[in-house]
N, C-alpha and C. Protein backbone atom coordinates (compact mmCIF):
# COMPACT_ATOMS: atom_id res chain seq x y z
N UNK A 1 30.38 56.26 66.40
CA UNK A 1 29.55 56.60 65.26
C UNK A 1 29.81 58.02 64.77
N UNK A 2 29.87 58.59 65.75
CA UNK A 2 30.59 60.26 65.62
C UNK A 2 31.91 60.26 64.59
N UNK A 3 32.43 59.40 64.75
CA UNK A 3 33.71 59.60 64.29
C UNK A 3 33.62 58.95 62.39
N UNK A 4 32.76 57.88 62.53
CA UNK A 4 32.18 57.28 61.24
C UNK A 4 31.64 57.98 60.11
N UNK A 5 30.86 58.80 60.96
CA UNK A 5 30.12 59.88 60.46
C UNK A 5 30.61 60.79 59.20
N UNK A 6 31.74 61.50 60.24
CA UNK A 6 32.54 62.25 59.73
C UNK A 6 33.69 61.50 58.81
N UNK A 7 33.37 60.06 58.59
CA UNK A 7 34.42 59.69 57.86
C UNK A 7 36.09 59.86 58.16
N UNK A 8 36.43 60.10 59.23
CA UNK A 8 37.34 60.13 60.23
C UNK A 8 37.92 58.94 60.89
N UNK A 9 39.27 57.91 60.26
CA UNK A 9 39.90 56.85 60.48
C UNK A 9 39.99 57.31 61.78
N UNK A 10 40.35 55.62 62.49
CA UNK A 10 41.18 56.35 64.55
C UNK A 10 41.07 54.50 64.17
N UNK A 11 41.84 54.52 65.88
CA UNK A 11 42.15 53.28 66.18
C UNK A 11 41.58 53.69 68.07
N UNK A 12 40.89 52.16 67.59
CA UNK A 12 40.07 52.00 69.28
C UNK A 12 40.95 51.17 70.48
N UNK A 13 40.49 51.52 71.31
CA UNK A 13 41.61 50.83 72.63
C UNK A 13 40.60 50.55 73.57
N UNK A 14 40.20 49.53 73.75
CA UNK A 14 39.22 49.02 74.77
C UNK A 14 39.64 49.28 76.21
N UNK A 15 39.33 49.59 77.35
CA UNK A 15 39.85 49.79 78.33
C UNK A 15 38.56 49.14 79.53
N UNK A 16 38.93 48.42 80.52
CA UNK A 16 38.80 47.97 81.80
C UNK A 16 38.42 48.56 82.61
N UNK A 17 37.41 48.79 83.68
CA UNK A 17 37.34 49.70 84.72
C UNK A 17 38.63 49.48 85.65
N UNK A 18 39.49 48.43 85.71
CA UNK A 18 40.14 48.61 86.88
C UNK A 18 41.77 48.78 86.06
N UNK A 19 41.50 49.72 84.26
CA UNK A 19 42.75 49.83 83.85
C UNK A 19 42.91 51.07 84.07
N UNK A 20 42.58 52.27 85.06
CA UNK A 20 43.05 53.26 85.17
C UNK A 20 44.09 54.01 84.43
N UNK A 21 45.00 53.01 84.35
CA UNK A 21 47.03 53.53 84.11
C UNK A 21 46.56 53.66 82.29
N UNK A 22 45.70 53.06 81.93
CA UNK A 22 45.59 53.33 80.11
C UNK A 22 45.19 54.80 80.08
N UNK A 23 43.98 55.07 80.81
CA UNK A 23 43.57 56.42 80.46
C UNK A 23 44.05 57.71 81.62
N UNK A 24 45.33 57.08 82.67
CA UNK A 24 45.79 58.38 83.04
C UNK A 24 45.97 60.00 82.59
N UNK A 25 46.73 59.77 81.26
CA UNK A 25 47.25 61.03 80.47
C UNK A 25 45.61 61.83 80.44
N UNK A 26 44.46 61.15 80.49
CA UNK A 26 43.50 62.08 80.02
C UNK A 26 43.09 63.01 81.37
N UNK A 27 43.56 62.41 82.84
CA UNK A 27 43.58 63.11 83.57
C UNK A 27 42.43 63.33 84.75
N UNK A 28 41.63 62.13 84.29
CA UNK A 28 40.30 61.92 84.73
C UNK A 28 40.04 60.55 84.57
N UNK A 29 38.67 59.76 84.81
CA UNK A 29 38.59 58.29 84.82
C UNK A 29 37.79 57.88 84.38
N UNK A 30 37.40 58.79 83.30
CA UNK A 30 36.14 57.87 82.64
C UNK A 30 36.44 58.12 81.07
N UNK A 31 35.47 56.83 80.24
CA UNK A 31 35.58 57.10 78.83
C UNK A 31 34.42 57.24 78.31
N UNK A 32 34.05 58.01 77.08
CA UNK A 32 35.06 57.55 75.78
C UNK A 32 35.94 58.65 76.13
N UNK A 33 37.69 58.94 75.62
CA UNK A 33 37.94 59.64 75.53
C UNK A 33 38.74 59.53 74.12
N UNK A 34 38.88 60.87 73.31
CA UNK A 34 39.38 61.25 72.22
C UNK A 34 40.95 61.58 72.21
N UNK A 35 41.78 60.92 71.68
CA UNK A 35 43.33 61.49 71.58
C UNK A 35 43.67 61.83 70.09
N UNK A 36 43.76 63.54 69.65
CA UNK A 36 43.67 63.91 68.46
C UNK A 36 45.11 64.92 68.59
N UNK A 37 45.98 63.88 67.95
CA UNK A 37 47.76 64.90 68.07
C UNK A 37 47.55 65.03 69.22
N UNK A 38 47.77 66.13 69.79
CA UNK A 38 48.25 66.26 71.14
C UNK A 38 46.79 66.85 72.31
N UNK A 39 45.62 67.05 71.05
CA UNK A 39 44.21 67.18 71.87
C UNK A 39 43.97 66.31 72.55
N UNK A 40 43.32 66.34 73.96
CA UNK A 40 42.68 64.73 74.65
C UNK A 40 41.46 65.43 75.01
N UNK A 41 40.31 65.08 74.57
CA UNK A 41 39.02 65.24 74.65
C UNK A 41 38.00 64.21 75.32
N UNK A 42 37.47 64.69 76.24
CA UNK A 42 36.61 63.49 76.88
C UNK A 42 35.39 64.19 76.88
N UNK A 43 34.32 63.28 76.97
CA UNK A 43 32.97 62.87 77.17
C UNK A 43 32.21 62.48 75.82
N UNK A 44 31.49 62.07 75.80
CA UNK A 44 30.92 62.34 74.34
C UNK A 44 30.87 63.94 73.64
N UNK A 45 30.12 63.84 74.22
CA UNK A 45 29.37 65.60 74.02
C UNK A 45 30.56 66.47 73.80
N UNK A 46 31.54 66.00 74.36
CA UNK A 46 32.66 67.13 73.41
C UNK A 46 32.94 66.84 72.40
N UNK A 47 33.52 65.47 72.49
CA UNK A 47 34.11 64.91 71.97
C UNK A 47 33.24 65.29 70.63
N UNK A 48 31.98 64.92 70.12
CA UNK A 48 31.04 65.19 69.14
C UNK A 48 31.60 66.76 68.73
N UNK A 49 31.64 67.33 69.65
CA UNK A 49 31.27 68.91 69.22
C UNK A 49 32.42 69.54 69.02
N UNK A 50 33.79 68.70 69.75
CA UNK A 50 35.51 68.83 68.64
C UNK A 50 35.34 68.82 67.02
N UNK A 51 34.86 67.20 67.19
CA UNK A 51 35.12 67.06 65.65
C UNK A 51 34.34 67.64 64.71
N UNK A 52 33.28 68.16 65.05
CA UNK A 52 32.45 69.15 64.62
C UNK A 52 33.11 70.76 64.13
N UNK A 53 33.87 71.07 65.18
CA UNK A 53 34.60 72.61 64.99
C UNK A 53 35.97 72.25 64.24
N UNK A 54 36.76 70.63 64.18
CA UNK A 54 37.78 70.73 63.59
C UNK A 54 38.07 70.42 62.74
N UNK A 55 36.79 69.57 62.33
CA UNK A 55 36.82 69.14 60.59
C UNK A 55 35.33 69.66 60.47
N UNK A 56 35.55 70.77 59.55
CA UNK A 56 34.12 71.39 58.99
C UNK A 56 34.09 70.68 57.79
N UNK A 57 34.94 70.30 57.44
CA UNK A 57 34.93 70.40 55.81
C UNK A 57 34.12 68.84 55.88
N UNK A 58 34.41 68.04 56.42
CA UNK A 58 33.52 66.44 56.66
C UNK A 58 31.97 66.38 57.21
N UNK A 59 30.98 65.37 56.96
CA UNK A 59 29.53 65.55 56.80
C UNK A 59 29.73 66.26 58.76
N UNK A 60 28.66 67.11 58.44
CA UNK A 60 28.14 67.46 59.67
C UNK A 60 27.25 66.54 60.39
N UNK A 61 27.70 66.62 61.88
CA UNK A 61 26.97 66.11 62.87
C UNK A 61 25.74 66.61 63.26
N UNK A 62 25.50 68.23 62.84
CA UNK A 62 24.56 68.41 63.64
C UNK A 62 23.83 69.37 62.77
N UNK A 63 24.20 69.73 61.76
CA UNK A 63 23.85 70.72 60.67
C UNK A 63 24.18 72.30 60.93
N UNK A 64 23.54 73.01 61.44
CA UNK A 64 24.16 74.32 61.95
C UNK A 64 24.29 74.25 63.45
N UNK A 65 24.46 75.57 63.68
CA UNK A 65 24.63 75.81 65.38
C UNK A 65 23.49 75.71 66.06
N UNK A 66 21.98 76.20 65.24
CA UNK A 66 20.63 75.85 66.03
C UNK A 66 20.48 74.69 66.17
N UNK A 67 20.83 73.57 65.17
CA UNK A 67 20.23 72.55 65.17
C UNK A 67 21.64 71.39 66.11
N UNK A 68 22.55 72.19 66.51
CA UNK A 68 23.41 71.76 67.79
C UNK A 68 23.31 72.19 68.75
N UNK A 69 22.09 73.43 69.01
CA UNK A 69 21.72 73.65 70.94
C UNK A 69 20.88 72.78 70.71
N UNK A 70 19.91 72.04 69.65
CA UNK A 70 19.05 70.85 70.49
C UNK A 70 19.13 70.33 70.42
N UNK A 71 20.13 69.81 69.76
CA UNK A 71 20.74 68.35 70.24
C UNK A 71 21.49 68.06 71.38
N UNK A 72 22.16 69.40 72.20
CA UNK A 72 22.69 69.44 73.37
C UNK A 72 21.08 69.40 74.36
N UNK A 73 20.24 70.11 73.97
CA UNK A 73 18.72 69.68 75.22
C UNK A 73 18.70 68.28 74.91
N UNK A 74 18.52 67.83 73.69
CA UNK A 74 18.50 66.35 73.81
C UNK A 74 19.14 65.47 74.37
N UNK A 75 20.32 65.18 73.98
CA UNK A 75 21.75 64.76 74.96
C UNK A 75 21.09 64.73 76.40
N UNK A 76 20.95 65.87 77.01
CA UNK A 76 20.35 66.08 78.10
C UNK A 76 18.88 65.67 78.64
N UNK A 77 18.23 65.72 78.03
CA UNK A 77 16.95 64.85 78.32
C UNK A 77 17.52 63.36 78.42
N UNK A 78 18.22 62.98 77.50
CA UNK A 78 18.79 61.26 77.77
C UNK A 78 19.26 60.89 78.69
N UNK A 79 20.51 62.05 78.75
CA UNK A 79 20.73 61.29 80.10
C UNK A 79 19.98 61.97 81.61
N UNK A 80 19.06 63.15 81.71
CA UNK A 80 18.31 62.99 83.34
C UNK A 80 17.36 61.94 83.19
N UNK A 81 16.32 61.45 81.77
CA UNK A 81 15.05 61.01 81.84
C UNK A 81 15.21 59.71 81.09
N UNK A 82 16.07 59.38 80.25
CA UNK A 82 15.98 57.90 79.87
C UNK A 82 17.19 57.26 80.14
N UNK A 83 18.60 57.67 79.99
CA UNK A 83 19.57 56.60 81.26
C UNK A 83 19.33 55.73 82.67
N UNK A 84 18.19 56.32 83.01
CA UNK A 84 18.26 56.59 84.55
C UNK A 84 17.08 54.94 84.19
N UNK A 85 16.14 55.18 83.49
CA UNK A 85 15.51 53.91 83.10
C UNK A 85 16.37 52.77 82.52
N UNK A 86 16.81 53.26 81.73
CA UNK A 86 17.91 52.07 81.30
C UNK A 86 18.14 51.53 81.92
N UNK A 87 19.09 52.38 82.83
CA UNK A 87 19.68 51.58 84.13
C UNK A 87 19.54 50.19 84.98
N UNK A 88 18.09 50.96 85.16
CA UNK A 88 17.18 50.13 86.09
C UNK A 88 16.92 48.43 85.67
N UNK A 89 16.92 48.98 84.31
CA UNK A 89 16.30 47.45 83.63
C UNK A 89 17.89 46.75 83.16
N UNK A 90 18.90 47.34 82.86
CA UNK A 90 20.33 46.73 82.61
C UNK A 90 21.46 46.37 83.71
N UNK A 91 21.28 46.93 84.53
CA UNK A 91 22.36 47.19 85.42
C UNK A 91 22.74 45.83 86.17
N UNK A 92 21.67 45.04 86.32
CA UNK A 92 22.19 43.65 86.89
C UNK A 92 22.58 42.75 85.50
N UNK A 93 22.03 42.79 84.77
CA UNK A 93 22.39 41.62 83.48
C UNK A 93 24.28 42.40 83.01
N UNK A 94 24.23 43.61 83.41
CA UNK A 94 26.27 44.25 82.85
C UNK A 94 26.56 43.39 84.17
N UNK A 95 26.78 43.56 85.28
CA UNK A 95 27.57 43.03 86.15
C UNK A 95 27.29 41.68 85.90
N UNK A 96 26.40 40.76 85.37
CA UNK A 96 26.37 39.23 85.20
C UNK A 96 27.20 38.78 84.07
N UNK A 97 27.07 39.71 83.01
CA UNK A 97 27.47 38.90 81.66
C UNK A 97 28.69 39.69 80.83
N UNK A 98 28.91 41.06 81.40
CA UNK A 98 29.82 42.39 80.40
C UNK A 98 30.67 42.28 81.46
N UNK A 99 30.80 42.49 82.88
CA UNK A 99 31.65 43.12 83.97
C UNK A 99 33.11 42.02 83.54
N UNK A 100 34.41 42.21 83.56
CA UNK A 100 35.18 40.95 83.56
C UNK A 100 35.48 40.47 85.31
N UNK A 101 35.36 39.76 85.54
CA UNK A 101 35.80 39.08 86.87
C UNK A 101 36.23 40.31 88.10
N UNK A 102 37.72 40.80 87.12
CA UNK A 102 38.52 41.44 87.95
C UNK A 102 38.20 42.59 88.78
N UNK A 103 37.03 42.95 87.74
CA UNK A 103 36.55 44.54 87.94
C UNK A 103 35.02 44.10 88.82
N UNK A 104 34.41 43.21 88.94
CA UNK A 104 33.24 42.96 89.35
C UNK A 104 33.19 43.68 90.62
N UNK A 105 33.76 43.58 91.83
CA UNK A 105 34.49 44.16 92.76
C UNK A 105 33.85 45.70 93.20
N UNK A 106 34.75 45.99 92.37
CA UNK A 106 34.87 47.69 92.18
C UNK A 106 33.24 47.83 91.20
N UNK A 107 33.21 47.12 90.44
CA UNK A 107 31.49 47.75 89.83
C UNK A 107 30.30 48.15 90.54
N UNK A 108 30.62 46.86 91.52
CA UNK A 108 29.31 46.75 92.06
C UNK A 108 29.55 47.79 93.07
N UNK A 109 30.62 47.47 94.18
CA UNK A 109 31.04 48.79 95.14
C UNK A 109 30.38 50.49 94.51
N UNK A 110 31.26 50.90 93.50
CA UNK A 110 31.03 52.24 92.67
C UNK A 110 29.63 52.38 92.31
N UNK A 111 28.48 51.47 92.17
CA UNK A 111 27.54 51.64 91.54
C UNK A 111 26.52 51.61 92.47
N UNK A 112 26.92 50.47 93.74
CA UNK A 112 25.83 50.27 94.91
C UNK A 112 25.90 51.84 95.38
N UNK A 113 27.29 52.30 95.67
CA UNK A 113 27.63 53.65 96.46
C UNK A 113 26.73 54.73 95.60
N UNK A 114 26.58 54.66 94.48
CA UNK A 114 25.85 55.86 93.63
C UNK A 114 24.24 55.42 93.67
N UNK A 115 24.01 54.11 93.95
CA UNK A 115 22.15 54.29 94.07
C UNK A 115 21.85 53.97 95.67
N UNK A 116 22.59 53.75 96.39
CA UNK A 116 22.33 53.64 97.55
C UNK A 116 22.10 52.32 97.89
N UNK A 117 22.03 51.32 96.60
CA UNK A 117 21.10 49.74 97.13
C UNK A 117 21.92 49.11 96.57
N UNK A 118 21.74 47.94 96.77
CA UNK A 118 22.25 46.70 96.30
C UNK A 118 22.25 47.17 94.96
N UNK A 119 22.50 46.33 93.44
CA UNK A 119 22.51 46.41 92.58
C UNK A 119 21.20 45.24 92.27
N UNK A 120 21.31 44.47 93.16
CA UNK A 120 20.23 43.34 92.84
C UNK A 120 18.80 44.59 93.03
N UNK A 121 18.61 45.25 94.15
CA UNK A 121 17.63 45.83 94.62
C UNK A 121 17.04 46.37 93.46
N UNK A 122 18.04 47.33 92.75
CA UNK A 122 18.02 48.81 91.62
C UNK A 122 17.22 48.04 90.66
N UNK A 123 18.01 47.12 90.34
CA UNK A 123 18.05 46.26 89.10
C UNK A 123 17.27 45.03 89.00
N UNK A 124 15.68 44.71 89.00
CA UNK A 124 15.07 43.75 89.63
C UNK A 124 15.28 42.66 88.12
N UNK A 125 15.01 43.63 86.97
CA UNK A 125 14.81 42.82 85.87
C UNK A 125 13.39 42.33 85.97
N UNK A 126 12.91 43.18 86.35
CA UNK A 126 10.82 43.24 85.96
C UNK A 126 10.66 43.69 84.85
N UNK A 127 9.24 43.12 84.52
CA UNK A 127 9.15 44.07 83.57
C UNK A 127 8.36 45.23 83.60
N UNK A 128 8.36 45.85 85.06
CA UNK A 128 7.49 47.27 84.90
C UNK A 128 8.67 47.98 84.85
N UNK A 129 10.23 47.96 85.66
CA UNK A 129 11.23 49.03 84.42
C UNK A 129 11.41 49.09 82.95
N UNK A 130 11.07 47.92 82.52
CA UNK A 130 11.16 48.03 80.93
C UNK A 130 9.65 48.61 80.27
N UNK A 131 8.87 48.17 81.33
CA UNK A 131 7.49 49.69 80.55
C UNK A 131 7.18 51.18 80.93
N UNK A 132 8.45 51.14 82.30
CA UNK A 132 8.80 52.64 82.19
C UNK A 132 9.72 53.22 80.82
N UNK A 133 10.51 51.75 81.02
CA UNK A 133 11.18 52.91 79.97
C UNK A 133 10.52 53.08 78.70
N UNK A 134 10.01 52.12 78.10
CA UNK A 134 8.70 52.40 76.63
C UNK A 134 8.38 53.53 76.83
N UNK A 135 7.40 53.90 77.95
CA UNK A 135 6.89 55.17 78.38
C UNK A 135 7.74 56.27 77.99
N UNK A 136 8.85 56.05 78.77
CA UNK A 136 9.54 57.25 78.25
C UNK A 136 9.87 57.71 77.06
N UNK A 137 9.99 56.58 76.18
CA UNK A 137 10.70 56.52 75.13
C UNK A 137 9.11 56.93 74.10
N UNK A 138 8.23 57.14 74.58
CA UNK A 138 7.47 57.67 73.91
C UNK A 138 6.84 58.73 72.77
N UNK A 139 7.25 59.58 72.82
CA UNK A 139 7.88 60.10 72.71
C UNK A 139 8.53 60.49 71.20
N UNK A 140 9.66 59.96 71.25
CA UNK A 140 10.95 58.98 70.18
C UNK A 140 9.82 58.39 69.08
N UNK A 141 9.03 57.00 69.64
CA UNK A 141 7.87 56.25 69.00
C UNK A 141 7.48 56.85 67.82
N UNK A 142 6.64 58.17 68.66
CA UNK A 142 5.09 58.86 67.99
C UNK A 142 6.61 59.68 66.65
N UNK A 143 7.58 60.58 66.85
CA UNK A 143 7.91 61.00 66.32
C UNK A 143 8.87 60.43 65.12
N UNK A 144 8.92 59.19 65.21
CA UNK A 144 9.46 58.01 64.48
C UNK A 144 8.72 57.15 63.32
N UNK A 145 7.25 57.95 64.06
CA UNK A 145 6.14 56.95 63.18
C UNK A 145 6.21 57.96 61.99
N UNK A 146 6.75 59.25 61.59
CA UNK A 146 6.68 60.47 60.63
C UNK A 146 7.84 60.73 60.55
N UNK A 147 8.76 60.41 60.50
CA UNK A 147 10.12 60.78 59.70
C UNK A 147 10.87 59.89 59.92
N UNK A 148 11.84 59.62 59.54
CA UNK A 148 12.87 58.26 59.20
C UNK A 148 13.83 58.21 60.34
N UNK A 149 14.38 59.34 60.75
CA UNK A 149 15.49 59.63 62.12
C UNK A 149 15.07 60.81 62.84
N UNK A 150 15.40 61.08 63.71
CA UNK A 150 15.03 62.14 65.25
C UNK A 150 15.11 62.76 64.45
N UNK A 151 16.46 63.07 63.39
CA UNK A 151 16.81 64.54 63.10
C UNK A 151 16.10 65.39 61.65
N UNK A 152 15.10 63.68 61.51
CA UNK A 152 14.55 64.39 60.24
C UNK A 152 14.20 63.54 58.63
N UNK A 153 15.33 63.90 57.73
CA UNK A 153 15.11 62.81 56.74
C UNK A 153 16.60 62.51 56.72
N UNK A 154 17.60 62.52 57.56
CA UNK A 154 19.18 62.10 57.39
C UNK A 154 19.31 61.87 58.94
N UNK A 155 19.78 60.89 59.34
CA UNK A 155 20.57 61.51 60.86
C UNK A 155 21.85 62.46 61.10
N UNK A 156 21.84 62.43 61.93
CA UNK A 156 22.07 63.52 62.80
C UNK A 156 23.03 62.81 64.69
N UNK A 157 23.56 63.89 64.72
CA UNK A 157 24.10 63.23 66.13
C UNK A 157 23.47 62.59 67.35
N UNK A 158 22.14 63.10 67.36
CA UNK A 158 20.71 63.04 68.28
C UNK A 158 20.48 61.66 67.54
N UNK A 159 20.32 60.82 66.58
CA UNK A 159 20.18 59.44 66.26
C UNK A 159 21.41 59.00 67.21
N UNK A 160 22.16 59.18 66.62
CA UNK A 160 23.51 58.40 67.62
C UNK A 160 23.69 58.32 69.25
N UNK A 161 23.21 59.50 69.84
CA UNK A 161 22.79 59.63 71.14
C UNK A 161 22.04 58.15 71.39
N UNK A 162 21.06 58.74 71.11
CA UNK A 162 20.01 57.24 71.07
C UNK A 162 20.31 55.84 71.23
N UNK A 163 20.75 55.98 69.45
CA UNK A 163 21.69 54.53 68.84
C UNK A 163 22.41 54.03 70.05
N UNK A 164 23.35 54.80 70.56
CA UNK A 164 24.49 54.14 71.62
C UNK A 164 23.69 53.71 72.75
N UNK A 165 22.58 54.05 73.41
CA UNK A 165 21.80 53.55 74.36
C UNK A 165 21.32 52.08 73.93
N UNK A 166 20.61 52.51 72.71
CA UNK A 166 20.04 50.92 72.62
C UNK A 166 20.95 49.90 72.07
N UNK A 167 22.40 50.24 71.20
CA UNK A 167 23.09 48.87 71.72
C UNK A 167 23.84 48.61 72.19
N UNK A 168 23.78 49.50 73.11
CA UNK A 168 24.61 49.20 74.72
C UNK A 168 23.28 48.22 75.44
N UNK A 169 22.79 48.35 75.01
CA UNK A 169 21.60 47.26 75.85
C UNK A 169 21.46 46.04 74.94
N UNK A 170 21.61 46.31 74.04
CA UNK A 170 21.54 45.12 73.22
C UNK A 170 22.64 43.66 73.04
N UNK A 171 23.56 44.85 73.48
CA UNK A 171 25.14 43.83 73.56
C UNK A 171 25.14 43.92 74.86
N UNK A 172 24.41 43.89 75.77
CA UNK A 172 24.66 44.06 77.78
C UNK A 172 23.89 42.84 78.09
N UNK A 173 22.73 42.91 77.48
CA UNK A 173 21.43 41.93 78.01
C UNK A 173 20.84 41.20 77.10
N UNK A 174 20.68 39.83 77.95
CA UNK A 174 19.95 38.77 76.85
C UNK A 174 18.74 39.25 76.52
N UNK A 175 17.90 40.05 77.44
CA UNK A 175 16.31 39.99 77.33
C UNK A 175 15.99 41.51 75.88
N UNK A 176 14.93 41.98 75.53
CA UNK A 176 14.31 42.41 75.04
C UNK A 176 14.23 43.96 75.61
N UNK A 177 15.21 44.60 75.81
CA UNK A 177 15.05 45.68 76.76
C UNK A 177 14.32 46.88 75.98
N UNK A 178 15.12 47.39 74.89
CA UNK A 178 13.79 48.28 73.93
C UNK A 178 12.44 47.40 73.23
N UNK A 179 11.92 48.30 72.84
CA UNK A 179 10.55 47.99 71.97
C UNK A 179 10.41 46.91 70.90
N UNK A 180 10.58 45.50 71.02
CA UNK A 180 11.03 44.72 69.52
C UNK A 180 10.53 44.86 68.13
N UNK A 181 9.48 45.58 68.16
CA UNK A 181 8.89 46.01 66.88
C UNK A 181 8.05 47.55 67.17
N UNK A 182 7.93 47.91 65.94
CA UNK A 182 7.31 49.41 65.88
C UNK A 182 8.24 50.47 65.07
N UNK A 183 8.47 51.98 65.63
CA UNK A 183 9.11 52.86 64.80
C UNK A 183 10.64 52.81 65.11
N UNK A 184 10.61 52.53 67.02
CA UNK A 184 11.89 52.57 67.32
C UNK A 184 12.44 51.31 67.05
N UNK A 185 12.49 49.96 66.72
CA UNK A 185 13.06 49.00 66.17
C UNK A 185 13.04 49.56 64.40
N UNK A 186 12.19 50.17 63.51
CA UNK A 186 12.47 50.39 62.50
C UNK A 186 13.66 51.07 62.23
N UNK A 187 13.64 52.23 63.01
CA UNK A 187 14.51 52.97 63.05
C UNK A 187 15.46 53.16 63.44
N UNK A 188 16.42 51.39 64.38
CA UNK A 188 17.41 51.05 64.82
C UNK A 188 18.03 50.88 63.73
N UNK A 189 17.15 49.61 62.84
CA UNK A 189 17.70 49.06 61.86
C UNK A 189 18.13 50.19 60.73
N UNK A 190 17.71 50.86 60.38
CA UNK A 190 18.34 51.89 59.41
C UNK A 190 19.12 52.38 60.10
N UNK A 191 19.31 52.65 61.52
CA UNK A 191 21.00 53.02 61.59
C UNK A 191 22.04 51.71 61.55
N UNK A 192 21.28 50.78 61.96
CA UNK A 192 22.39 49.79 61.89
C UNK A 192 22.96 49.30 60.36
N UNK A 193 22.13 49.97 59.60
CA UNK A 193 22.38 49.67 58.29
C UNK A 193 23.39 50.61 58.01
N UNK A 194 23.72 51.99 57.85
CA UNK A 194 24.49 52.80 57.98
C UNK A 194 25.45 52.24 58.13
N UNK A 195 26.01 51.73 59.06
CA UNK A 195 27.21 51.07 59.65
C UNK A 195 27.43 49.66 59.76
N UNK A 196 26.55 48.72 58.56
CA UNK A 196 26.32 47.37 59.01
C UNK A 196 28.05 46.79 58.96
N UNK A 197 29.09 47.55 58.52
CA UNK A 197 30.26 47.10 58.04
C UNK A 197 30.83 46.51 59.92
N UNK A 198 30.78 48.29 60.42
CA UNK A 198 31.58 48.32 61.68
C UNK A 198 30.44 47.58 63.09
N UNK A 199 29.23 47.71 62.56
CA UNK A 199 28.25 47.16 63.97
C UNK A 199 28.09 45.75 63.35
């Protein structure tokens, strides 16, 4: 969406957890990563804040530099205080229905090793993780019910933060994992409208 944003063509390359050898050159093992000429940029959060310093002249992501330290606290609130919920409520429905076969293996291994439990354990698919996460997302709600996007009356990179959480859950899991109606379903749909071409 970062890249949409800015009105910035690229070509996407889907990659595998167990395709390592695609994203060697970046030198590390995780994605998204950015290949710009001979730049290779990884994580989001840079990646956002490259194309930000290298095409000024295209819509801004974040508006000035104040209004890009809080979107970096934000970023950061997402992922210590609402990933971590996500998780909880997604993490068994990706290894059932997203994982491909090959990689199932290694998912569950890499992921049991990082929470300590089973994945069945983490991941009950109750629904008191999905009213933690409302809770959290609280928040978001109240401040949704008075302006159109996080960032105001336009979005902003802090919508997209967001955005990518909820449809990564949306395309992960059959069930209802965000709020189905209210400010934060209002306010999906106007981003999904934004982009109804590419989402």
């Amino acid at each position: 969406m970062a890249l949409q944003h800015k009105c910035i063509n690229a070509e996407y390359e889907p990659v595998l957890f167990s395709q390592k050898e695609k994203i060697r050159f970046s030198k590390q093992t995780l994605v998204p990563i950015l290949q710009d000429g001979n730049q290779v940029i990884t994580d989001s959060w840079n990646i956002a804040c490259y194309l930000e310093k290298e095409y000024p002249e295209k819509p801004t992501l974040f508006g000035d530099k104040y209004a890009q330290s809080l979107t970096k606290q934000f970023n950061l609130w997402m992922d210590i205080s609402i990933h971590p919920l996500l998780a909880k409520c997604i993490m068994a429905d990706v290894l059932e229905y997203v994982v491909a076969d090959r990689d199932k293996e290694y998912f569950r291994k890499s992921r049991e090793k990082r929470f300590g439990v089973s994945i069945e354990k983490y991941s009950t698919r109750s629904v008191e993780d999905i009213e933690n996460l409302h809770h959290g997302l609280k928040s978001i709600s109240v401040t949704l019910k008075n302006q159109p996007y996080i960032a105001g009356e336009s979005p902003s990179y802090a919508d997209y933060i967001l955005f990518g959480s909820y449809k990564f859950a949306l395309l992960t899991s059959p069930r209802n994992i965000f709020p189905a109606d209210g400010p934060i379903m209002d306010w999906a749909n106007r981003i999904s409208n934004l982009f109804i071409k590419e989402l």
